[in-house]
C-alpha atoms as a PDB file:
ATOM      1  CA  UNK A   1      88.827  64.889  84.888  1.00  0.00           C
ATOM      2  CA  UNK A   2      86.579  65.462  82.124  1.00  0.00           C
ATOM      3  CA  UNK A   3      86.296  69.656  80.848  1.00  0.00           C
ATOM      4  CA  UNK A   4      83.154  68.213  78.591  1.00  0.00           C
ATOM      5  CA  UNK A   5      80.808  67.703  81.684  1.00  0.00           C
ATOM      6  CA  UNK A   6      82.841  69.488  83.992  1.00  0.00           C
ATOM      7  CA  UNK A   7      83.532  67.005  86.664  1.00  0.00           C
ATOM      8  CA  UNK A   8      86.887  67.343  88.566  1.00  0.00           C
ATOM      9  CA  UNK A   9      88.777  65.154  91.497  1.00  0.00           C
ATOM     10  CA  UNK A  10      89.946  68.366  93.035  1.00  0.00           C
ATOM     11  CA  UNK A  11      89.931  72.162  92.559  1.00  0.00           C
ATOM     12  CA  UNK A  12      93.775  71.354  90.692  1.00  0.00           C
ATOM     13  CA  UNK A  13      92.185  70.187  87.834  1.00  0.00           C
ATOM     14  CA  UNK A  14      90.050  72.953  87.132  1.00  0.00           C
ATOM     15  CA  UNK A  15      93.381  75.062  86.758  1.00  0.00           C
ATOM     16  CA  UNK A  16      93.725  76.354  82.921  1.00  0.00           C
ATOM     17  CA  UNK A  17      95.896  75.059  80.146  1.00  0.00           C
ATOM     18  CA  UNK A  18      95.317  74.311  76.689  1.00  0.00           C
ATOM     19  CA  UNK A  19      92.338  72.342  76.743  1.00  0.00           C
ATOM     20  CA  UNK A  20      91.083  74.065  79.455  1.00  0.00           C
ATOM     21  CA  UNK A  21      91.170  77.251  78.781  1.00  0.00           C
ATOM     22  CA  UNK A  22      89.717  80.907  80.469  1.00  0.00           C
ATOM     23  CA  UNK A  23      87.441  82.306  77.900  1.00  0.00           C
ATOM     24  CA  UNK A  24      87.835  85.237  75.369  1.00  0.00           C
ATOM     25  CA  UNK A  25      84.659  87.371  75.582  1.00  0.00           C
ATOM     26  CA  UNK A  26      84.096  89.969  72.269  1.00  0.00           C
ATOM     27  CA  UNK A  27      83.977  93.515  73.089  1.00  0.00           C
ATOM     28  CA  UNK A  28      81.549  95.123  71.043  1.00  0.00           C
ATOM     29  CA  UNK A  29      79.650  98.786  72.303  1.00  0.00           C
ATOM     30  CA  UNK A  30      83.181 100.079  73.903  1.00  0.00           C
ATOM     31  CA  UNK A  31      84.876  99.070  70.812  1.00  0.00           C
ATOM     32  CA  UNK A  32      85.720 102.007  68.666  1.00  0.00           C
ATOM     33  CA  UNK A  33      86.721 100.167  65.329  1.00  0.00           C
ATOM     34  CA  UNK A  34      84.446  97.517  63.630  1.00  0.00           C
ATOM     35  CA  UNK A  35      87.798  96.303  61.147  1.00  0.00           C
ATOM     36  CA  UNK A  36      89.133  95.599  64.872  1.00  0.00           C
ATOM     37  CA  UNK A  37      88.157  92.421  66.311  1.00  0.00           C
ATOM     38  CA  UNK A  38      88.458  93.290  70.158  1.00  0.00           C
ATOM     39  CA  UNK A  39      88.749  90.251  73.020  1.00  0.00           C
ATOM     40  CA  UNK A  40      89.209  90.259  76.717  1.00  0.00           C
ATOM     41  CA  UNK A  41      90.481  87.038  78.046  1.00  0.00           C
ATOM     42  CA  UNK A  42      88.788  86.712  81.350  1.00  0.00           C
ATOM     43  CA  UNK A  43      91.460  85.019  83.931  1.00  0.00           C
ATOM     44  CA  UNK A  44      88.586  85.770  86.981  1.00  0.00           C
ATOM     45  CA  UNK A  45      87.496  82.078  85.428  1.00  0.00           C
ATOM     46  CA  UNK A  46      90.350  80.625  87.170  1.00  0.00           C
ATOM     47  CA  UNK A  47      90.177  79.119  90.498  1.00  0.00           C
ATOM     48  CA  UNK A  48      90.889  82.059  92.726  1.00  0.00           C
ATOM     49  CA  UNK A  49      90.101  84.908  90.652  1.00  0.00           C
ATOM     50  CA  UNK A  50      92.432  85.895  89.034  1.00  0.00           C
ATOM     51  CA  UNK A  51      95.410  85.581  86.007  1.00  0.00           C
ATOM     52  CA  UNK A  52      97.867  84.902  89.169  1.00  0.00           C
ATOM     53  CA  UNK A  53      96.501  81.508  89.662  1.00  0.00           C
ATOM     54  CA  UNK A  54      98.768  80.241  86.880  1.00  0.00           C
ATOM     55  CA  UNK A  55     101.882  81.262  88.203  1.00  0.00           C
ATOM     56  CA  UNK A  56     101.148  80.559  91.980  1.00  0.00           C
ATOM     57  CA  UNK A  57     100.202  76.557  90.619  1.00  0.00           C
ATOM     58  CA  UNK A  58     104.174  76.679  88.663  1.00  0.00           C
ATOM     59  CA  UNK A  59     105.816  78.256  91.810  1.00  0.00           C
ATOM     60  CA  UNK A  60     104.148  75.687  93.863  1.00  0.00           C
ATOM     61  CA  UNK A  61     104.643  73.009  91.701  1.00  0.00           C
ATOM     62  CA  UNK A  62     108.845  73.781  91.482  1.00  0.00           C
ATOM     63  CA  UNK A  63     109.005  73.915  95.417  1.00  0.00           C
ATOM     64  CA  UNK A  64     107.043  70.314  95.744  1.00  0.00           C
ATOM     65  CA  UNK A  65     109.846  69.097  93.211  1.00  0.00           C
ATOM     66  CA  UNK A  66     112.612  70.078  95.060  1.00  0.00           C
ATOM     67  CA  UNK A  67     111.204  69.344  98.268  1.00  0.00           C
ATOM     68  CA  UNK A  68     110.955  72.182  99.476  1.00  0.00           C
ATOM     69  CA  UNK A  69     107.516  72.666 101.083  1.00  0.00           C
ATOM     70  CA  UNK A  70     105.793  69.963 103.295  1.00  0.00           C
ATOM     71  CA  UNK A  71     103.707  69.634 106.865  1.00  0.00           C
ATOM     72  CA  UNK A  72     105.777  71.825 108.761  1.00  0.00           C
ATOM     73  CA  UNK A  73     108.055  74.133 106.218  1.00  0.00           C
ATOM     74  CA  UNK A  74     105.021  76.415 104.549  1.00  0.00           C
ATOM     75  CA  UNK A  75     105.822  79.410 102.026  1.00  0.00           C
ATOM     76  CA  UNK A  76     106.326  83.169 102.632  1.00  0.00           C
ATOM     77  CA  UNK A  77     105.520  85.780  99.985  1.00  0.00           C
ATOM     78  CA  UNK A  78     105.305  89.576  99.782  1.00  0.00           C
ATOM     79  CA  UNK A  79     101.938  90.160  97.577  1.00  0.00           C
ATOM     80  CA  UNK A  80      99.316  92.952  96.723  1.00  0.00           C
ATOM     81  CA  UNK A  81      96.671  90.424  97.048  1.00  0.00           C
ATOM     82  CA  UNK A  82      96.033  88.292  94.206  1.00  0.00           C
ATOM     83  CA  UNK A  83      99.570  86.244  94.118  1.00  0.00           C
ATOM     84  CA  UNK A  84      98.735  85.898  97.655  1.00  0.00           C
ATOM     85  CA  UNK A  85      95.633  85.050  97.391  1.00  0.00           C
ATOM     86  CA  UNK A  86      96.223  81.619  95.386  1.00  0.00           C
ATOM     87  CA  UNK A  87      99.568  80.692  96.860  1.00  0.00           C
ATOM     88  CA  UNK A  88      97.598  80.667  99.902  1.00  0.00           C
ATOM     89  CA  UNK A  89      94.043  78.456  98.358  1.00  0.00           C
ATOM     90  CA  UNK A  90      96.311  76.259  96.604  1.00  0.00           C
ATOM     91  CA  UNK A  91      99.046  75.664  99.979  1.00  0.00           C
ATOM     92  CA  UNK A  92      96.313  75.078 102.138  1.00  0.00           C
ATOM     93  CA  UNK A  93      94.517  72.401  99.323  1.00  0.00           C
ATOM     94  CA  UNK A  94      97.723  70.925  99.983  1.00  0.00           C
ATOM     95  CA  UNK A  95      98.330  71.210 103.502  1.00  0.00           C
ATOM     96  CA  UNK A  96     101.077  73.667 103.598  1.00  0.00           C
ATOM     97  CA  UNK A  97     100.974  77.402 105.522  1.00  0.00           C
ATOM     98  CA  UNK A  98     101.535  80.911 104.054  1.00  0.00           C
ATOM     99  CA  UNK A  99     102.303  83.745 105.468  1.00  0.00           C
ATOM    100  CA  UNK A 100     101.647  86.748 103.136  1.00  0.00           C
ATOM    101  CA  UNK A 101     103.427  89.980 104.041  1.00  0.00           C
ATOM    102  CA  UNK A 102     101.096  92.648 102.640  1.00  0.00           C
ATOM    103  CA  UNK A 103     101.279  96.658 101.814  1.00  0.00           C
ATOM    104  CA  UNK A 104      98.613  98.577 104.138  1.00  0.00           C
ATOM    105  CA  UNK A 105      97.120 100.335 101.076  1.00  0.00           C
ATOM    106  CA  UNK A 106      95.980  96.754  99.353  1.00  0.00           C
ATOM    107  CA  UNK A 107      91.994  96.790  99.372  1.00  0.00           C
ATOM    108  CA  UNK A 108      90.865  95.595 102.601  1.00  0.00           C
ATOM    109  CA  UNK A 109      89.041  92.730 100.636  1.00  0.00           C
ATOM    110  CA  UNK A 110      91.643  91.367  99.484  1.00  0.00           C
ATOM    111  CA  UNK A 111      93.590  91.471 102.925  1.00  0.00           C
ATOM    112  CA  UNK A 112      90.101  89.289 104.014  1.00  0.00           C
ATOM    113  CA  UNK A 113      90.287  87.162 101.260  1.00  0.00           C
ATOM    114  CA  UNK A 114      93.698  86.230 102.656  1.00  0.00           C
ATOM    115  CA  UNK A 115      92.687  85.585 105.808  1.00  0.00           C
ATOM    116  CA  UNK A 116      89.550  83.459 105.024  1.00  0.00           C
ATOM    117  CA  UNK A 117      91.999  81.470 102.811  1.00  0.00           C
ATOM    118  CA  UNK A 118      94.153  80.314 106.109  1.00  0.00           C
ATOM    119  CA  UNK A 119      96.979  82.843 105.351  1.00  0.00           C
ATOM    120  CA  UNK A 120      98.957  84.139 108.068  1.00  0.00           C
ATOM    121  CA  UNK A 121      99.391  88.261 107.566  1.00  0.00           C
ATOM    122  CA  UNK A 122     101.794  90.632 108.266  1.00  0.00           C
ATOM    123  CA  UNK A 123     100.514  93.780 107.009  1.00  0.00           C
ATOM    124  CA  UNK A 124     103.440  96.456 106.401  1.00  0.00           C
ATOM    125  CA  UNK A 125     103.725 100.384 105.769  1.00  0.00           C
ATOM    126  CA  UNK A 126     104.563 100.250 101.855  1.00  0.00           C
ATOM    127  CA  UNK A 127     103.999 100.981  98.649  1.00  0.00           C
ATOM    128  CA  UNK A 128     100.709  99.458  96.804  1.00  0.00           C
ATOM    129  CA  UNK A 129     102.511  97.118  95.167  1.00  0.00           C
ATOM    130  CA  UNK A 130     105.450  95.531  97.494  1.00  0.00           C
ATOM    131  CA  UNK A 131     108.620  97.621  97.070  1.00  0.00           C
ATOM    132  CA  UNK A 132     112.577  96.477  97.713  1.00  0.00           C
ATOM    133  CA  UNK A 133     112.746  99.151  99.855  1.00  0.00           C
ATOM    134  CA  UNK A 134     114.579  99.229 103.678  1.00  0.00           C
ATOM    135  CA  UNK A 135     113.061  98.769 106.797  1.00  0.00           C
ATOM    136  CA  UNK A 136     109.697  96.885 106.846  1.00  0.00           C
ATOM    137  CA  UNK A 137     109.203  96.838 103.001  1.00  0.00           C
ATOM    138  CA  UNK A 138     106.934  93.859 102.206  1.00  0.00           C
ATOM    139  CA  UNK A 139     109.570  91.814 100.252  1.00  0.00           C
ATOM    140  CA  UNK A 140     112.598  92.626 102.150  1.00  0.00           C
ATOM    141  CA  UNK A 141     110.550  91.642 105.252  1.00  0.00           C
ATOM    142  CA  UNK A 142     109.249  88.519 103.293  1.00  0.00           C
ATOM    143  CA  UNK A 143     112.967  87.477 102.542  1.00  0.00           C
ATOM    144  CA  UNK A 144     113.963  87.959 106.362  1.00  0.00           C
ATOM    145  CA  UNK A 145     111.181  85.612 107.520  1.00  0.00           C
ATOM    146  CA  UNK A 146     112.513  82.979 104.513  1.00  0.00           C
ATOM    147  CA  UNK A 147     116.155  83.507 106.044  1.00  0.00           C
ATOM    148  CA  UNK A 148     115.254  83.776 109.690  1.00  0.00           C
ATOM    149  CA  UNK A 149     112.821  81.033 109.939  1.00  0.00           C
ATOM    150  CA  UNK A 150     114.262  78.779 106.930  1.00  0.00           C
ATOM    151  CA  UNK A 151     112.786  75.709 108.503  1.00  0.00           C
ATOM    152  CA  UNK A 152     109.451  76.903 108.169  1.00  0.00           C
ATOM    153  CA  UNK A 153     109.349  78.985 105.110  1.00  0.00           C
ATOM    154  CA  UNK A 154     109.930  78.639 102.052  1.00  0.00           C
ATOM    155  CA  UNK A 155     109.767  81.745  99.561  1.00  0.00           C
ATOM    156  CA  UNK A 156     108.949  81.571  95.934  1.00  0.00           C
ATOM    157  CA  UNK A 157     109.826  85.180  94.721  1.00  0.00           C
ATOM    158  CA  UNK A 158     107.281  85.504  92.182  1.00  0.00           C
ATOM    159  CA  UNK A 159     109.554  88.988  90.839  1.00  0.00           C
ATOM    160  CA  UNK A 160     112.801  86.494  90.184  1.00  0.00           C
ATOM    161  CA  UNK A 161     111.028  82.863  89.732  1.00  0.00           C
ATOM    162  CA  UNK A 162     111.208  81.865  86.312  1.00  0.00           C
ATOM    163  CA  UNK A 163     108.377  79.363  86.807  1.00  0.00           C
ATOM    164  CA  UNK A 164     106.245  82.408  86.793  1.00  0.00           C
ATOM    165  CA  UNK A 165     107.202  83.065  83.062  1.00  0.00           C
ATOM    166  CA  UNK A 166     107.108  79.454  82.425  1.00  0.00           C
ATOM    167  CA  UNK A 167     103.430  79.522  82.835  1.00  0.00           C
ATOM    168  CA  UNK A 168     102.594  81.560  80.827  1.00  0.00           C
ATOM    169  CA  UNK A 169     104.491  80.225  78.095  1.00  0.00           C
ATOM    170  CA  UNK A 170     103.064  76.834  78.729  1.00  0.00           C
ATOM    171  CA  UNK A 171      99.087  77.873  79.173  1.00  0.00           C
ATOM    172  CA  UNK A 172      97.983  81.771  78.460  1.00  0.00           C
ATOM    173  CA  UNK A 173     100.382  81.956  75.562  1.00  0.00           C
ATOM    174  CA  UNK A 174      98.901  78.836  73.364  1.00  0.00           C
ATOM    175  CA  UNK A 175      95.477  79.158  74.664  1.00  0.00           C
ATOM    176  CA  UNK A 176      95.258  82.473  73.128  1.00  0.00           C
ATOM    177  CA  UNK A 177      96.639  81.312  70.021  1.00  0.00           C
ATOM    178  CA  UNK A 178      94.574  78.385  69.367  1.00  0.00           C
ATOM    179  CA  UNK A 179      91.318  80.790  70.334  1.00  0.00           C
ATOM    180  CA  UNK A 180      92.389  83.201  68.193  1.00  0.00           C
ATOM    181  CA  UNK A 181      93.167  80.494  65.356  1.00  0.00           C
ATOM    182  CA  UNK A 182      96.779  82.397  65.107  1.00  0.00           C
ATOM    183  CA  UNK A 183      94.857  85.411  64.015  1.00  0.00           C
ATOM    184  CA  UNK A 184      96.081  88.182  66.530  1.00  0.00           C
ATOM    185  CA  UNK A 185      97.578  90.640  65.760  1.00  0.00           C
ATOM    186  CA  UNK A 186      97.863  92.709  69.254  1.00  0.00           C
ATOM    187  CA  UNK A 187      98.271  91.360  73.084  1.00  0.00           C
ATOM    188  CA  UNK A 188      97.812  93.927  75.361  1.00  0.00           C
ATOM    189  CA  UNK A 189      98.573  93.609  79.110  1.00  0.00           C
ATOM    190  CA  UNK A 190      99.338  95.310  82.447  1.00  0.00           C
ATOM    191  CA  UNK A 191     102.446  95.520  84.089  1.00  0.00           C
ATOM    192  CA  UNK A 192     103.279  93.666  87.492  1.00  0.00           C
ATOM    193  CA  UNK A 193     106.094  91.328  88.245  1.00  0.00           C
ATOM    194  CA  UNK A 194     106.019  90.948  84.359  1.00  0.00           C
ATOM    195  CA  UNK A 195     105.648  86.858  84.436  1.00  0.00           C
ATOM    196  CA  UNK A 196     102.334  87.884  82.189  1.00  0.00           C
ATOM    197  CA  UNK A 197     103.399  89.472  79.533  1.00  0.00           C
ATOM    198  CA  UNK A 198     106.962  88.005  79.164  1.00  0.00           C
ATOM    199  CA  UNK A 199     105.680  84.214  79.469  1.00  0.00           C
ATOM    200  CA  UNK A 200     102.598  85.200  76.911  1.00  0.00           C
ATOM    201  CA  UNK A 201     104.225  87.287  74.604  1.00  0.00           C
ATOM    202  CA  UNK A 202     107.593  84.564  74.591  1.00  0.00           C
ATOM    203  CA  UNK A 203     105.536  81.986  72.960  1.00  0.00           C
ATOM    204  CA  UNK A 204     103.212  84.065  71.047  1.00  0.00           C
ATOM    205  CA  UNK A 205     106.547  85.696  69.101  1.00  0.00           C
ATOM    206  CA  UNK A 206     107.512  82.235  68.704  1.00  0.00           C
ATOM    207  CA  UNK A 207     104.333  81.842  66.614  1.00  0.00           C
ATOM    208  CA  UNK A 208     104.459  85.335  64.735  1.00  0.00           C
ATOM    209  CA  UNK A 209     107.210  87.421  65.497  1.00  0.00           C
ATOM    210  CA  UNK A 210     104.989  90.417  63.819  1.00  0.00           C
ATOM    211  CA  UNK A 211     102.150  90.020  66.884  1.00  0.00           C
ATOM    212  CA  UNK A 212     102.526  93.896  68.898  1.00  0.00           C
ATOM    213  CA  UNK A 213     102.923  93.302  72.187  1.00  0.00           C
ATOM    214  CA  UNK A 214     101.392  96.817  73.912  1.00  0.00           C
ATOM    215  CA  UNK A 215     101.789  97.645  77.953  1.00  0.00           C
ATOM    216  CA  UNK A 216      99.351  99.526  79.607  1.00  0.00           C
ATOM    217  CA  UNK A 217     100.876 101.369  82.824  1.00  0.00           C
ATOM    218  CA  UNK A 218      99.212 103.738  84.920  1.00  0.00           C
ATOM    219  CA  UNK A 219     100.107 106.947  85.936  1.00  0.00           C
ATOM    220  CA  UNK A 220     102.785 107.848  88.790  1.00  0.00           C
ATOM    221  CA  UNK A 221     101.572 107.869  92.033  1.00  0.00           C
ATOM    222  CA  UNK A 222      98.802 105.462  91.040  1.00  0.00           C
ATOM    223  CA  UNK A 223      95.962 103.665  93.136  1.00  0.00           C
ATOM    224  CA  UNK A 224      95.509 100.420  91.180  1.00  0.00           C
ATOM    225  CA  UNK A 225      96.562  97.663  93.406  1.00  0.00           C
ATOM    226  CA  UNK A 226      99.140  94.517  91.406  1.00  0.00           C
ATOM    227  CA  UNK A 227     100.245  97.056  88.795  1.00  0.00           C
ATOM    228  CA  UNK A 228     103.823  98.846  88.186  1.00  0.00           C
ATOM    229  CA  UNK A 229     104.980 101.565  85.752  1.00  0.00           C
ATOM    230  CA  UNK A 230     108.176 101.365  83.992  1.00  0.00           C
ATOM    231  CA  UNK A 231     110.017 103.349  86.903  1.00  0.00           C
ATOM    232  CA  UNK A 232     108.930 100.676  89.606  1.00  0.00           C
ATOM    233  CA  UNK A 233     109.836  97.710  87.470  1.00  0.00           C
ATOM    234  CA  UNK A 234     113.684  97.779  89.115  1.00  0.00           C
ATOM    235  CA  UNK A 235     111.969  95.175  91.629  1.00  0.00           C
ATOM    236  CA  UNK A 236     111.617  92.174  89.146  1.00  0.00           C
ATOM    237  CA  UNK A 237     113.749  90.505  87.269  1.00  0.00           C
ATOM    238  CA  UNK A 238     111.284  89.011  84.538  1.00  0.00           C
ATOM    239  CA  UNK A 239     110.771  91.910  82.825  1.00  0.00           C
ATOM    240  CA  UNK A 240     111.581  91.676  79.403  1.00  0.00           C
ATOM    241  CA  UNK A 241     112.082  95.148  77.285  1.00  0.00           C
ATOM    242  CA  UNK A 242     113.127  93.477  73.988  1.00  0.00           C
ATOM    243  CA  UNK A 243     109.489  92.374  73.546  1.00  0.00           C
ATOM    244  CA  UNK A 244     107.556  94.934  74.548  1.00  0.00           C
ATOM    245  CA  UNK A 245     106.275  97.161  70.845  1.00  0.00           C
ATOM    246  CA  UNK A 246     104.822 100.428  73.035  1.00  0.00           C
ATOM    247  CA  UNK A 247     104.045 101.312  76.599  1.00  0.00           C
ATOM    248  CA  UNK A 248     101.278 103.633  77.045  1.00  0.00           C
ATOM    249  CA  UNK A 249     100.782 105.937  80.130  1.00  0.00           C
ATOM    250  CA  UNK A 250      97.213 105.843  81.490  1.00  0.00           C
ATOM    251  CA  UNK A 251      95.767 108.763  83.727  1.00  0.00           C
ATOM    252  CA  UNK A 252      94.720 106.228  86.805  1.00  0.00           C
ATOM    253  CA  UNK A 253      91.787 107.564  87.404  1.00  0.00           C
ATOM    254  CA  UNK A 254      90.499 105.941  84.012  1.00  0.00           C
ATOM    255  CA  UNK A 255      91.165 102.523  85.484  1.00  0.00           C
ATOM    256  CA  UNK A 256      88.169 103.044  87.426  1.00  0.00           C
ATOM    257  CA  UNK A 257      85.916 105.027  85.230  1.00  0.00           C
ATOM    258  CA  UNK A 258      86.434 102.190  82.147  1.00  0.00           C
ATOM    259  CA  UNK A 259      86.079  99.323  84.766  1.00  0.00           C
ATOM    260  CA  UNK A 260      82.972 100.702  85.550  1.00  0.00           C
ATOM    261  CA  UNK A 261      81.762 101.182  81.886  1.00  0.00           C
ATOM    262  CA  UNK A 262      82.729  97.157  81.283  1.00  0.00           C
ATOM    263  CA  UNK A 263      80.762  96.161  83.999  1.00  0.00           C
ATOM    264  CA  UNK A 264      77.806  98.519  83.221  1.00  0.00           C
ATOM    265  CA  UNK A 265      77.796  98.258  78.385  1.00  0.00           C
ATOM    266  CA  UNK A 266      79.654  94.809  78.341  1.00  0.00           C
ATOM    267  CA  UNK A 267      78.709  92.986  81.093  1.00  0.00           C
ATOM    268  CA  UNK A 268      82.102  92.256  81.932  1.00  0.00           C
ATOM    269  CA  UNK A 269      82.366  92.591  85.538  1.00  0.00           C
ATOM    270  CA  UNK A 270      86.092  93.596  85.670  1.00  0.00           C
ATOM    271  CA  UNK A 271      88.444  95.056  87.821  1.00  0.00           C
ATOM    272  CA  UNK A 272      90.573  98.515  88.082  1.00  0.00           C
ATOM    273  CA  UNK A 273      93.679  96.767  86.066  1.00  0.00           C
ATOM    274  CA  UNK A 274      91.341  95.733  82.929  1.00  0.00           C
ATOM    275  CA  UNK A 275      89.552  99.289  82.747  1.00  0.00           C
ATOM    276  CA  UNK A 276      93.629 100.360  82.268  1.00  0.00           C
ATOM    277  CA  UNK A 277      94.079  97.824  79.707  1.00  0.00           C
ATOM    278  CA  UNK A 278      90.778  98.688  78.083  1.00  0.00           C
ATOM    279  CA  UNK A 279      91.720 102.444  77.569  1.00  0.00           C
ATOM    280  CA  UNK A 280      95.205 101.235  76.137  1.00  0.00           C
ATOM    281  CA  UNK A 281      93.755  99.192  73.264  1.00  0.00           C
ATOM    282  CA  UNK A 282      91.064 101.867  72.571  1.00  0.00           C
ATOM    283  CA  UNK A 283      94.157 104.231  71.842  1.00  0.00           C
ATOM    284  CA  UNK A 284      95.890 101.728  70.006  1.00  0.00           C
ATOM    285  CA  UNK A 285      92.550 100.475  68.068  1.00  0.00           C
ATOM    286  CA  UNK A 286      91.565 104.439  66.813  1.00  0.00           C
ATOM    287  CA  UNK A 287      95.284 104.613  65.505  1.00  0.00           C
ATOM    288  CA  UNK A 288      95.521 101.309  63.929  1.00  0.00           C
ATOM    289  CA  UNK A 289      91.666 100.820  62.907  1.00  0.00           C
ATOM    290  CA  UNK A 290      91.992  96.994  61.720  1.00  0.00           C
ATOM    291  CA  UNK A 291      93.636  94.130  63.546  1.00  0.00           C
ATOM    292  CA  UNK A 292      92.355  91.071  66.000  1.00  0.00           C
ATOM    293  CA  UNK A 293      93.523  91.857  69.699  1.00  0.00           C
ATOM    294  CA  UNK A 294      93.760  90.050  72.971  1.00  0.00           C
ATOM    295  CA  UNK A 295      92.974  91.772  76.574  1.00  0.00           C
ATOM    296  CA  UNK A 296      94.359  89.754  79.534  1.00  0.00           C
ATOM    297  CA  UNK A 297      91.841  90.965  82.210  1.00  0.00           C
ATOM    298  CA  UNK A 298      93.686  90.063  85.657  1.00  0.00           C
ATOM    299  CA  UNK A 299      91.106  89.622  87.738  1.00  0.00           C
ATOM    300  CA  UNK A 300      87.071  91.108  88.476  1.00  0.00           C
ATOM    301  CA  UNK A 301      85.822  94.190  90.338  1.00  0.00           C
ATOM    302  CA  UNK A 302      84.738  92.485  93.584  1.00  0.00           C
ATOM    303  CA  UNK A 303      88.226  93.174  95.691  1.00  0.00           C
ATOM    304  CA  UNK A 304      87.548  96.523  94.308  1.00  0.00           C
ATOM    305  CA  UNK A 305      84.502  97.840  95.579  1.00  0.00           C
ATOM    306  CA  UNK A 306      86.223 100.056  98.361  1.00  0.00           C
ATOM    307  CA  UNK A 307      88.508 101.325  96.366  1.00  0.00           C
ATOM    308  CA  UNK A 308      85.903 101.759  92.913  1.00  0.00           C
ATOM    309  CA  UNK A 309      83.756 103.728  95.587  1.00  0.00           C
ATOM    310  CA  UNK A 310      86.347 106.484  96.601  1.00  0.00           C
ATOM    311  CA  UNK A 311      87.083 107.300  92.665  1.00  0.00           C
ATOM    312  CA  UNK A 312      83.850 106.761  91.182  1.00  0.00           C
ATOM    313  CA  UNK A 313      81.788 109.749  93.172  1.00  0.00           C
ATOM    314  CA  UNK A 314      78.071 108.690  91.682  1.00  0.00           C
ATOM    315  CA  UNK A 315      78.959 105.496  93.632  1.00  0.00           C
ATOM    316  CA  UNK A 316      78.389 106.855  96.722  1.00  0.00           C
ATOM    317  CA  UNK A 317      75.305 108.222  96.348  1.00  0.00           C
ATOM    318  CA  UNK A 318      72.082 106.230  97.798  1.00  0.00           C
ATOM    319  CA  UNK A 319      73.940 103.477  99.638  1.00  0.00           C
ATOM    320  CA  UNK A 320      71.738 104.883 102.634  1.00  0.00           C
ATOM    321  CA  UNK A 321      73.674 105.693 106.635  1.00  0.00           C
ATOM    322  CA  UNK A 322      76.241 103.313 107.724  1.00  0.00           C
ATOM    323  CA  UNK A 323      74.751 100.347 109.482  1.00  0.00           C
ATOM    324  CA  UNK A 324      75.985  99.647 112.662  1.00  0.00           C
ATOM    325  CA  UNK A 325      77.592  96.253 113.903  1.00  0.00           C
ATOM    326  CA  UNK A 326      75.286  95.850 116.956  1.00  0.00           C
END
């Protein structure tokens, strides 16, 4: 491979690390301090759209090594979209199935997106986010096709799989530190299975142990597809408390409204989980008024739409009558 003229052997090489990193962008007119150097690191460069690339590649990786997966034993996984979405890419680059056992209320473009990918879906009544709950719960369901049908799936648990964590210690973590020149002095992420900002903020402690580590979480009873407040976290086992500086509570609702101002005064065309993350360093940037910070933006606004369209009202003005499918 060479990252100078951009010519790859396969789509595995264009996967990030070190020297090939997803870029920081500068946010500048929704910025509210100019002592406070502002970044979002845009992890929609990746592959398949999104920050869950990286740990879907590890997982992957770790069930290839212990020979796990191969022509006829594919991979399971309970996902809200993205996870699923490059397990599946990635298995099928390398001839493996996936089945992907989905919560109704995930945007129906990312339940496409699965499909056009290859993957197999079971689509289950559940939370958002997949929940360890009884019944047909997307990962207890997951786990019973691993155990029922343990010669064709394997499952990589991205809420218990340490390789999760392990990539992000090995590529977000030092990419942001060598962009940054060891300069930042706040990360500021989302909260999901927690393989973000425990890989990430692992090896950027190990770098500066006074780096703030802030969590943005949305608001009970939320609508923002991959992400978990505090009270849901009970599901993975990656979360780490001890280095987490604050958690802020976002209203929702802002998730949408801010995604839409990125898109429309930065040109950052970003998705519900970065307009969170966007409102959370605001807060943090008006109190603390000088500092260099890092955004990890998940993933971009286009397996939004639906959902940007039912909270965003002006959206769904002009769009003309429905057209039909004759």
């Amino acid at each position: 491979m060479n990252h100078s003229t951009r010519v790859y052997n396969s789509v595995f090489e264009l996967l990030p690390d070190v020297d090939n990193p997803t870029p920081l962008v500068r946010i500048n007119r929704l910025n509210p301090s100019a002592q406070f150097a502002l970044f979002a690191k845009l992890e929609w460069y990746n592959p398949f759209g999104s920050v869950k690339d990286r740990a879907a590649w590890a997982m992957l990786k770790d069930l290839e090594t212990r020979g796990e997966v191969n022509a006829t034993r594919g991979i399971v996984e309970p996902t809200s979209g993205n996870t699923g979405l490059s397990l599946a890419a990635l298995a099928g680059a390398r001839g493996y199935r996936m089945r992907a056992v989905v919560p109704n209320r995930v945007p129906l473009e990312k339940k496409l997106l699965l499909k056009i990918v290859g993957a197999e879906l079971d689509v289950v009544s559940d939370e958002l986010c997949p929940a360890p709950g009884l019944g047909d719960g997307s990962i207890n369901l997951a786990k019973t096709h691993a155990r029922a049908q343990s010669d064709r799936y394997a499952m990589p648990n991205q809420y218990e799989n340490p390789a999760n964590v392990e990539a992000h210690f090995r590529t977000t973590g030092p990419e942001i530190w060598r962009q940054t020149e060891g300069r930042i002095t706040h990360l500021f992420v989302s909260l999901g299975t927690c393989g973000t900002v425990t890989g990430t903020g692992r090896f950027l402690r190990s770098q500066n142990p006074r780096i703030r580590i802030v969590a943005v979480q949305p608001s009970p009873g939320h609508d923002v597809p991959g992400l978990r407040n505090v009270e849901q976290l009970g599901v993975s086992k990656l979360f780490d408390p001890s280095l987490i500086d604050e958690i802020l509570e976002i209203d929702y609702e802002l998730a949408y409204t801010r995604a839409l101002e990125l898109c429309r005064q930065e040109g950052l065309l970003a998705g519900p989980s970065s307009g969170l993350i966007l409102e959370g360093a605001r807060r943090v940037i008006e109190r603390d008024r000088v500092g260099l910070g890092v955004m990890i933006f998940p993933d971009n606004v286009f397996k939004y739409t639906t959902n940007l369209c039912k909270h965003v009202r002006e959206l769904q003005e002009g769009l003309g009558p429905p057209q039909s499918s004759a």
